[in-house]
N, C-alpha and C. Protein backbone atom coordinates (compact mmCIF):
# COMPACT_ATOMS: atom_id res chain seq x y z
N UNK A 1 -42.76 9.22 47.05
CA UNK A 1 -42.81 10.25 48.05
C UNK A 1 -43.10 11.59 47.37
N UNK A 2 -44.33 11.97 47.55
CA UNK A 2 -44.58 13.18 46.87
C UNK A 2 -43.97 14.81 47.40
N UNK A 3 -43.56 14.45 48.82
CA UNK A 3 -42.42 15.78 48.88
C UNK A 3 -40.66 15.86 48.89
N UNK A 4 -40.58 14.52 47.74
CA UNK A 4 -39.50 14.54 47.27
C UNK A 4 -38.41 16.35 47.05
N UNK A 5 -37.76 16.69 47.99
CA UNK A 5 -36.78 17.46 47.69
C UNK A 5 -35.47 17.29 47.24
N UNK A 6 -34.92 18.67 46.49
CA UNK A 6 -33.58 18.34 46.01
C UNK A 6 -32.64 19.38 46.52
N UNK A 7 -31.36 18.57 46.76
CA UNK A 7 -30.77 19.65 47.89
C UNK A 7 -29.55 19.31 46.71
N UNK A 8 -28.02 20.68 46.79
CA UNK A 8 -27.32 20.61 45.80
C UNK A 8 -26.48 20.75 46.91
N UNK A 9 -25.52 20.33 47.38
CA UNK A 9 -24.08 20.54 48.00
C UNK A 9 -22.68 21.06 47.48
N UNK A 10 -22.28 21.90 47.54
CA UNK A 10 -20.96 22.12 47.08
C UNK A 10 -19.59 22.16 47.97
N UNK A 11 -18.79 21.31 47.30
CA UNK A 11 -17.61 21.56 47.97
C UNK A 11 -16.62 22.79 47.60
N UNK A 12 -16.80 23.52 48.59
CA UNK A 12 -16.14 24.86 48.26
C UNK A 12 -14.93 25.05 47.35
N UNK A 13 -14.00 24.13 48.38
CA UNK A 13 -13.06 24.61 48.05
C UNK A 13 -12.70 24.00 46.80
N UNK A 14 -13.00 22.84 46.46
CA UNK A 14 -12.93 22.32 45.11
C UNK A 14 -13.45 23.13 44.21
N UNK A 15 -14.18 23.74 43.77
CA UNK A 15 -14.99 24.67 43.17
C UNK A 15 -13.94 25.88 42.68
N UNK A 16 -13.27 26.31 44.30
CA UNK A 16 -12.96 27.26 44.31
C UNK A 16 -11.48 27.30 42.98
N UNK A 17 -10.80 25.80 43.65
CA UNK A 17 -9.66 25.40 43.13
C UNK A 17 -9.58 25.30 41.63
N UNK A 18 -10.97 24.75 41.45
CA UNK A 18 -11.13 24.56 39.82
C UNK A 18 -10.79 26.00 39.15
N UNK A 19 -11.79 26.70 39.15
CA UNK A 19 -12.05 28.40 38.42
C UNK A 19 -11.01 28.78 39.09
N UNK A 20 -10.24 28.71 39.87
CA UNK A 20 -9.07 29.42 39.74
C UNK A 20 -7.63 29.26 38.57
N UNK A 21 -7.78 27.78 38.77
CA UNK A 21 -6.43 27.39 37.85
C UNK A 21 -7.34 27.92 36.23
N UNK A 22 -8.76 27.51 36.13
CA UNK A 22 -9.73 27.68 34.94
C UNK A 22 -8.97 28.65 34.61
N UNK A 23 -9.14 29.98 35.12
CA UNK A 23 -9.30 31.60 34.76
C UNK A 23 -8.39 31.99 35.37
N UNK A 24 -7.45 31.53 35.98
CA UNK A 24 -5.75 32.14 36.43
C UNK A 24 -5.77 33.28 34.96
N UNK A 25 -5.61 32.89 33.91
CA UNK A 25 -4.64 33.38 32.99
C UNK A 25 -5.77 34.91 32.13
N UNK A 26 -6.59 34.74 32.88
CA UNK A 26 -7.70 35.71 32.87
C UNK A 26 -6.93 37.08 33.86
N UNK A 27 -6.46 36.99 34.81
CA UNK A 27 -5.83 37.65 35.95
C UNK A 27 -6.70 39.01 36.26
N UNK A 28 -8.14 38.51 35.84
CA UNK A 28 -9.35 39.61 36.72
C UNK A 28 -9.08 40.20 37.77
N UNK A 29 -9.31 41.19 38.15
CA UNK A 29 -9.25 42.16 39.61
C UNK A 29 -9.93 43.11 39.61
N UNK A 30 -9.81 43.65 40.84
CA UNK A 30 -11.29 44.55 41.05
C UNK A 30 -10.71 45.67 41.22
N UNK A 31 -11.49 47.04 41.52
CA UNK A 31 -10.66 48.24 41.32
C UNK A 31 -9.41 48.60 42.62
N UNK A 32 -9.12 47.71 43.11
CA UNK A 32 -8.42 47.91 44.46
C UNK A 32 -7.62 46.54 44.07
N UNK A 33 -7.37 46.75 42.80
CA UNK A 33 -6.10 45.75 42.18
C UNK A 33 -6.10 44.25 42.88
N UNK A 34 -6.99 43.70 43.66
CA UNK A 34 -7.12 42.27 44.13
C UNK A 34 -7.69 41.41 43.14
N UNK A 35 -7.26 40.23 42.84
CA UNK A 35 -7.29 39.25 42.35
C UNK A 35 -9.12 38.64 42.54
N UNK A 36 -9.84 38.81 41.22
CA UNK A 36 -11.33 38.19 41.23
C UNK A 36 -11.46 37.01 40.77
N UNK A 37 -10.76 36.47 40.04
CA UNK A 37 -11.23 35.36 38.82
C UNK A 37 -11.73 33.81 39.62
N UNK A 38 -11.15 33.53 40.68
CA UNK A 38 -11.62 32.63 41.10
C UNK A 38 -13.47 33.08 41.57
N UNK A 39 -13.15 34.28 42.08
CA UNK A 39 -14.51 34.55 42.95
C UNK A 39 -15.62 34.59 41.75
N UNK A 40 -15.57 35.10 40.48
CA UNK A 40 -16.45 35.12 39.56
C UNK A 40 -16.48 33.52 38.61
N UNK A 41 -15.61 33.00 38.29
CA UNK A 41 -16.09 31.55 38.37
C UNK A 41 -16.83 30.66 39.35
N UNK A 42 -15.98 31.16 40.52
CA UNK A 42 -17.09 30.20 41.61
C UNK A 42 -18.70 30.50 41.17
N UNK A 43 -18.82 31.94 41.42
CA UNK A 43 -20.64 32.50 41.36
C UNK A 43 -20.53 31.75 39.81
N UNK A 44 -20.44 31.92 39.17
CA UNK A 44 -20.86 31.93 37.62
C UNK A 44 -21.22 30.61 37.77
N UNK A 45 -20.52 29.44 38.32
CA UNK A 45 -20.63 27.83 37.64
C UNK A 45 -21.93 27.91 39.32
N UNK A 46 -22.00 28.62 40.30
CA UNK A 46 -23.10 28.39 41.00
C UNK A 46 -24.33 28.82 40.39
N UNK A 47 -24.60 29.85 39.89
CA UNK A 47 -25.62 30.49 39.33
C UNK A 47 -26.21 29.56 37.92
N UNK A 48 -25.35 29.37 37.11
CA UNK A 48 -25.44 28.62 36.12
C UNK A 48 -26.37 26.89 36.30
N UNK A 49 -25.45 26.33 37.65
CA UNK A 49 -26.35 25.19 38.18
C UNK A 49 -27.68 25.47 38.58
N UNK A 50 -27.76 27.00 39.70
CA UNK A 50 -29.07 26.71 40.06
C UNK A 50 -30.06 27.21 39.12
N UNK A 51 -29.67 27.94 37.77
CA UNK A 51 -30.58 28.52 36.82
C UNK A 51 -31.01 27.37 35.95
N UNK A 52 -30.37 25.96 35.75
CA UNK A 52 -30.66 24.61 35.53
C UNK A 52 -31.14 23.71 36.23
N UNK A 53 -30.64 23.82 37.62
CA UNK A 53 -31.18 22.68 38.35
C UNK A 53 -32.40 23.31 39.22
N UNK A 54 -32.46 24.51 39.59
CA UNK A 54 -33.64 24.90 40.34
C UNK A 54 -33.93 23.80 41.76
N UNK A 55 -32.97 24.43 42.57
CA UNK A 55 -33.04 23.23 43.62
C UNK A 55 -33.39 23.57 44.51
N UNK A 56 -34.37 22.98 45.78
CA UNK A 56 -35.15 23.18 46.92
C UNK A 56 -34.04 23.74 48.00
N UNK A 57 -33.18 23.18 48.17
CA UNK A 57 -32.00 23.91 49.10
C UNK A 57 -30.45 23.69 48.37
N UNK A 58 -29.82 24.62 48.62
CA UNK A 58 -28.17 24.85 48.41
C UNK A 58 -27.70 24.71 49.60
N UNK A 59 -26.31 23.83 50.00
CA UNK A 59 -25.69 24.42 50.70
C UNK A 59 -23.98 24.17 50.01
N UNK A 60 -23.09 25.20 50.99
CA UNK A 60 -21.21 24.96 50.40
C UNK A 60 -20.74 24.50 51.38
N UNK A 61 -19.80 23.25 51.69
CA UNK A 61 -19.18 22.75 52.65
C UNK A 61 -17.21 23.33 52.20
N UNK A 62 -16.69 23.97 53.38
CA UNK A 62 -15.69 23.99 53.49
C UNK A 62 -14.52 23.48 54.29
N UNK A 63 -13.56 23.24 54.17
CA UNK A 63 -12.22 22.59 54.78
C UNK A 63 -12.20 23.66 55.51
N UNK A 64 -12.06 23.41 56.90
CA UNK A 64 -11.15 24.26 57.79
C UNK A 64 -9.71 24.42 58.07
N UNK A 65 -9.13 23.46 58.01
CA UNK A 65 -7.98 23.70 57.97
C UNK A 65 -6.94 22.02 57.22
N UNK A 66 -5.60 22.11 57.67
CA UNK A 66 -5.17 20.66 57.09
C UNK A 66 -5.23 20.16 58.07
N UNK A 67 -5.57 20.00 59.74
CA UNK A 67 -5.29 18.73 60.58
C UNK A 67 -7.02 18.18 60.32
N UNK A 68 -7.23 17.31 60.14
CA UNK A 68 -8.47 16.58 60.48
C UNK A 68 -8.05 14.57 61.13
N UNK A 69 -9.12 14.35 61.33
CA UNK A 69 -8.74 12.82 61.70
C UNK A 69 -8.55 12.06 61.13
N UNK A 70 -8.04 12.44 59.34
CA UNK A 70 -7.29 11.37 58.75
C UNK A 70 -5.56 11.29 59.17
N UNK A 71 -5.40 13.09 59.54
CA UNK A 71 -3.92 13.16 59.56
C UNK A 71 -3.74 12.58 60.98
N UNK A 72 -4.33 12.52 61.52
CA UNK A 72 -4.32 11.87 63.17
C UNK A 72 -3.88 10.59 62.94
N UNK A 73 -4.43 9.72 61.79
CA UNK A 73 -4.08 8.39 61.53
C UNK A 73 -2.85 8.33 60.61
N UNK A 74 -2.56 8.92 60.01
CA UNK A 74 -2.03 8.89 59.04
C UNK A 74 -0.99 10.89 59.03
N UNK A 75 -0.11 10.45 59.46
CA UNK A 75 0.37 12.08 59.22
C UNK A 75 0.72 12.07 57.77
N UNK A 76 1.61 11.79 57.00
CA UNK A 76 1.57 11.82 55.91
C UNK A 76 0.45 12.03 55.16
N UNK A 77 -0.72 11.97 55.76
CA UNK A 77 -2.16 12.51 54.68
C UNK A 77 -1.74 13.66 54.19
N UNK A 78 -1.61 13.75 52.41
CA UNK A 78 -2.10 14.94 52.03
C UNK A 78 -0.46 15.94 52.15
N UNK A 79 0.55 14.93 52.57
CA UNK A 79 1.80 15.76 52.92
C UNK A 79 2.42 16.02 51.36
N UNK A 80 2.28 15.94 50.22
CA UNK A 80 2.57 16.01 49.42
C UNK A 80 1.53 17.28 48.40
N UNK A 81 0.66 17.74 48.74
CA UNK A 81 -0.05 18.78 48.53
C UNK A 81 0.25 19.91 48.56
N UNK A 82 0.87 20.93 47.63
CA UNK A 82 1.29 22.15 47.83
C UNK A 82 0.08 22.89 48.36
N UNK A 83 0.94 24.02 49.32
CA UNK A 83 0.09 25.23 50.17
C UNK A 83 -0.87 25.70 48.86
N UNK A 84 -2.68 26.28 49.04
CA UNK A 84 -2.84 27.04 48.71
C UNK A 84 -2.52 28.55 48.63
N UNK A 85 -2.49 28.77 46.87
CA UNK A 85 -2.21 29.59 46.59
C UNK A 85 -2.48 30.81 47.12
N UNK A 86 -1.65 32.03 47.59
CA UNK A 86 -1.90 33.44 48.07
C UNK A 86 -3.08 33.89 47.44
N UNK A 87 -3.39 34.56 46.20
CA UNK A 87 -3.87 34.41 45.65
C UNK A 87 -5.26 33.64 45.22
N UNK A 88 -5.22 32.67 45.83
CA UNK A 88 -6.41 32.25 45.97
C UNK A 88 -6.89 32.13 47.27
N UNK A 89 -6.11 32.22 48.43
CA UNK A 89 -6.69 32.42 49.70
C UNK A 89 -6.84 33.55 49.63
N UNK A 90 -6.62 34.74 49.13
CA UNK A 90 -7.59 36.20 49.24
C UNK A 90 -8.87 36.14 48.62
N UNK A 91 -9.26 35.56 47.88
CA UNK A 91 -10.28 35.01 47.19
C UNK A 91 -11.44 34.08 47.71
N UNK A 92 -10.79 33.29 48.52
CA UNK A 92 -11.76 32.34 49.44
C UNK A 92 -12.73 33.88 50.39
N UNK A 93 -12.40 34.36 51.30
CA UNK A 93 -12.85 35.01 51.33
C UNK A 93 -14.08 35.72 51.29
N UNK A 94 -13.31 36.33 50.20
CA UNK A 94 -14.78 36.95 49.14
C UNK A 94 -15.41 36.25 48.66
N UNK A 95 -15.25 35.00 48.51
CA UNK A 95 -16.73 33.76 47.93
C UNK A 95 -17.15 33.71 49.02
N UNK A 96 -16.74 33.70 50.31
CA UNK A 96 -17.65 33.32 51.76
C UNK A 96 -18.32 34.47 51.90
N UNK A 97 -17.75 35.27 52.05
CA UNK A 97 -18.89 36.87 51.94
C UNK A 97 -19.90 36.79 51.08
N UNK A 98 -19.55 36.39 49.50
CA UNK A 98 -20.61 36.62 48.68
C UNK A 98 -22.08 35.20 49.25
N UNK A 99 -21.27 34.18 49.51
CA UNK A 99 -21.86 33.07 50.13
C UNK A 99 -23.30 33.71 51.01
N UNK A 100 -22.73 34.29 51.92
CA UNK A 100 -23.13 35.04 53.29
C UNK A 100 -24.36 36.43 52.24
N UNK A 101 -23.58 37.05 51.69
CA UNK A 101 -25.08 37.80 51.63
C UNK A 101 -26.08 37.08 50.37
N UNK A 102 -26.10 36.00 49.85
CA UNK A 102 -27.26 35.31 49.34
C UNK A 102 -27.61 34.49 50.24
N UNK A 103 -27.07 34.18 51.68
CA UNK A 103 -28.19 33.65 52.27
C UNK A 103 -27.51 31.76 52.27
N UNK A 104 -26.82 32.01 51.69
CA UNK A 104 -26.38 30.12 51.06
C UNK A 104 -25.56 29.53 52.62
N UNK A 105 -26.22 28.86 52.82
CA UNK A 105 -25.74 28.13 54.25
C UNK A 105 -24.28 27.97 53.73
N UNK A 106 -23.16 27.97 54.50
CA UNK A 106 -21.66 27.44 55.12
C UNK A 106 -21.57 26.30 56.03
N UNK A 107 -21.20 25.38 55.63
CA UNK A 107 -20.82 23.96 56.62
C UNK A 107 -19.46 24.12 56.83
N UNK A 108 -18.68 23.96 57.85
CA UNK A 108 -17.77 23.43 58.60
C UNK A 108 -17.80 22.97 59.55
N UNK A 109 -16.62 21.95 60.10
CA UNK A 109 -16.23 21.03 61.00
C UNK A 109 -14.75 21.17 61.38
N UNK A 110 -14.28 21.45 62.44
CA UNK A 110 -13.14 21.35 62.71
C UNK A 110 -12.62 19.60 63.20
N UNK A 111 -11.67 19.34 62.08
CA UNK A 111 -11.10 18.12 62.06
C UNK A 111 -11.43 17.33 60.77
N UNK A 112 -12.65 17.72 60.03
CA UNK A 112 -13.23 17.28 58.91
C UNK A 112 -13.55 18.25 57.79
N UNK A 113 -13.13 17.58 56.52
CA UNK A 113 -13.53 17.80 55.38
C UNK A 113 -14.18 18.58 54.98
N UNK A 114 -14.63 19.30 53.73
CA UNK A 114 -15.44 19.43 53.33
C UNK A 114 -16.37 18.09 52.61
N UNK A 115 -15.53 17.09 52.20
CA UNK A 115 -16.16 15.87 51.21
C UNK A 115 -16.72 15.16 52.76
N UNK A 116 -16.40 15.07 53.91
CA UNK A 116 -16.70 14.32 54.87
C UNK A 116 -18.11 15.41 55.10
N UNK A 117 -18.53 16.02 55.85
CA UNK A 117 -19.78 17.14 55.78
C UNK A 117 -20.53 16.74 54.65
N UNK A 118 -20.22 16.69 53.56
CA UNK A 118 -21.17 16.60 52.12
C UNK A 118 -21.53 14.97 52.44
N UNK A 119 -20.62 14.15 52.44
CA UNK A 119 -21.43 12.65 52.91
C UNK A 119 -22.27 12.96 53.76
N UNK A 120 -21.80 13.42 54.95
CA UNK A 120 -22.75 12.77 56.08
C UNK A 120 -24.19 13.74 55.77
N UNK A 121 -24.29 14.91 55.29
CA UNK A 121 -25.59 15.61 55.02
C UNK A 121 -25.94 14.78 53.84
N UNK A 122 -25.50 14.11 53.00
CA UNK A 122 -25.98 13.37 51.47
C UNK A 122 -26.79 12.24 52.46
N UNK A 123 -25.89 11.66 52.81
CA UNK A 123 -26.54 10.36 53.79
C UNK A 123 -27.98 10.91 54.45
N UNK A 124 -28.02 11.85 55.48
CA UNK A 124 -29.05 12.13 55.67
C UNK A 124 -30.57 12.69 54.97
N UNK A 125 -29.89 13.13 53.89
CA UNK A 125 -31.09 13.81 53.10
C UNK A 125 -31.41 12.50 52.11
N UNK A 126 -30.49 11.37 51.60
CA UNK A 126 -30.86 9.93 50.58
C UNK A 126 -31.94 9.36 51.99
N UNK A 127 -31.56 9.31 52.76
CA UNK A 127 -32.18 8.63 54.05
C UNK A 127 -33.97 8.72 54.63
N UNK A 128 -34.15 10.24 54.06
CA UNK A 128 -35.21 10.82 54.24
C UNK A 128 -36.05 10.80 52.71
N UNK A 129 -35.35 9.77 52.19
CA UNK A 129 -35.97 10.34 50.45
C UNK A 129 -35.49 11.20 50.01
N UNK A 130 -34.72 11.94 49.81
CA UNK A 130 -34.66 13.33 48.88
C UNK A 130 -33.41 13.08 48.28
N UNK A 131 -33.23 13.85 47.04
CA UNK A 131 -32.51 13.73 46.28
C UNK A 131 -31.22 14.54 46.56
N UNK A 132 -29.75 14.64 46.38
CA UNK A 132 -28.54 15.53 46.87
C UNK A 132 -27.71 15.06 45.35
N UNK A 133 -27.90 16.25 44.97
CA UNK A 133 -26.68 16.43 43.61
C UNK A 133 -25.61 17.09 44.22
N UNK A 134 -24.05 16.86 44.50
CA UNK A 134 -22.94 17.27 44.94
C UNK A 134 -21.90 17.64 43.57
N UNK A 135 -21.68 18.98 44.25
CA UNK A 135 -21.01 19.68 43.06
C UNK A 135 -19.96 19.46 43.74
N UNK A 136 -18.48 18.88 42.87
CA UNK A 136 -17.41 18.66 43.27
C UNK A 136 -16.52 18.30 42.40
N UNK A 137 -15.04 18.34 42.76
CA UNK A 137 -13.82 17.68 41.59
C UNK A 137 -13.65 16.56 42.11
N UNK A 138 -14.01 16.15 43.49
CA UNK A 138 -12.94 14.98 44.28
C UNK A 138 -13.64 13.59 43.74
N UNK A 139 -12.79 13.16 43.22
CA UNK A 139 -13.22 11.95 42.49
C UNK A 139 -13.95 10.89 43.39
N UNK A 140 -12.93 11.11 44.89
CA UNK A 140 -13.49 10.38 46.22
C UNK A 140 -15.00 10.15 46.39
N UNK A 141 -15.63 11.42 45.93
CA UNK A 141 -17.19 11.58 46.10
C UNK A 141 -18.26 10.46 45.50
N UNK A 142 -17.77 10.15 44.54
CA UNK A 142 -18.22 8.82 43.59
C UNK A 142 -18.91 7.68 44.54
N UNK A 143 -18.36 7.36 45.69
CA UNK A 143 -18.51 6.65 46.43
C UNK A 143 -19.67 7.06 47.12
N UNK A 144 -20.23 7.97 47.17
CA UNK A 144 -21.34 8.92 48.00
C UNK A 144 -22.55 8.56 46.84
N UNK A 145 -22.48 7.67 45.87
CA UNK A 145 -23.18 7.61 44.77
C UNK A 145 -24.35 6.08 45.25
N UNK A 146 -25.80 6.35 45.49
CA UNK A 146 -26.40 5.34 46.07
C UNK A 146 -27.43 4.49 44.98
N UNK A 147 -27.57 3.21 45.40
CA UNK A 147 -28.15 2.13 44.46
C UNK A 147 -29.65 3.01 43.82
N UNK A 148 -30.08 3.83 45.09
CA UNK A 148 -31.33 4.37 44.87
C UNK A 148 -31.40 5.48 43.60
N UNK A 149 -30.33 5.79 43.32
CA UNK A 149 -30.23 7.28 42.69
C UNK A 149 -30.54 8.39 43.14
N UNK A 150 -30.20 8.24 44.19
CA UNK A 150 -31.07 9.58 45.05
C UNK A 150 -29.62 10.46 45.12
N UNK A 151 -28.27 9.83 45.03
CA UNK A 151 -27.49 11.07 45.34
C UNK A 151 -26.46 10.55 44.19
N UNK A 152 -26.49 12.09 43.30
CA UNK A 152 -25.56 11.87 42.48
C UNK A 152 -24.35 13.31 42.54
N UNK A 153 -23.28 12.81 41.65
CA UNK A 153 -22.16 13.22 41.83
C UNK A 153 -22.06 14.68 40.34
N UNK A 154 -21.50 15.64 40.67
CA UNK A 154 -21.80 16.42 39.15
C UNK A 154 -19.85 17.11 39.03
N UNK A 155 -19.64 17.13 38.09
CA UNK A 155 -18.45 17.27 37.92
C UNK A 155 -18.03 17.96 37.13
């Protein structure tokens, strides 16, 4: 297929989670004493991919909240997960803003995932031919990994 495209997905908040605990001990802030370090790891490990991977489309999928339709089945989903950090929810934020003025599409779903959004757009874009590299920690994603090689997992 000669208009093979490559689309890069990120799961936000994983991203977000990583460079935060990364660069916690960094304790960056901006001149209005708020907490940066997550927000400049996030850009940095984004910028860094697309200055390597040079990819036809980006997009970031985020969690909306904790009820989705696993906890519907299952309340105990995920009941053992400490609250995100203060601290890093002031931070989410400002990666969605910075998100927003480059233009980088935002996925959400109320009731679903961010890793659920990144399948079902991976599925569709392996489906059409094109290639989907998913930037993520969740090991879960592995499974999103197809015989074709068309969608791989980056970690």
């Amino acid at each position: 297929m000669a208009d093979k495209k490559t689309l890069v997905l990120i799961d936000g908040h994983a991203l977000a989670y990583r460079q935060y605990f990364a660069l916690e001990r960094t304790g960056m802030k901006n001149s209005e004493n708020e907490p940066t370090w997550a927000v400049y790891g996030f850009f940095k490990s984004v910028f860094d991919l697309l200055s390597k991977i040079k990819p036809d489309f980006i997009a970031v999928a985020f969690d909306v909240g904790r009820h989705t339709f696993r906890t519907d089945k299952f309340e105990d989903y995920k009941a053992n997960r400490d609250a995100m950090p203060d601290t890093l929810r002031c931070q989410i934020s400002t990666i969605v803003k910075g998100l927003e003025a480059f233009d980088i599409p935002i996925y959400t779903k109320e009731g679903f995932e961010a890793d659920d959004i990144i399948g079902t757009i991976s599925k569709i874009a392996s489906e059409s031919g094109n290639n989907t590299l998913i930037l993520t920690g969740d090991q879960d994603s592995f499974q999103l990994v197809d015989k074709e090689g068309l969608v791989k997992v980056l970690i």
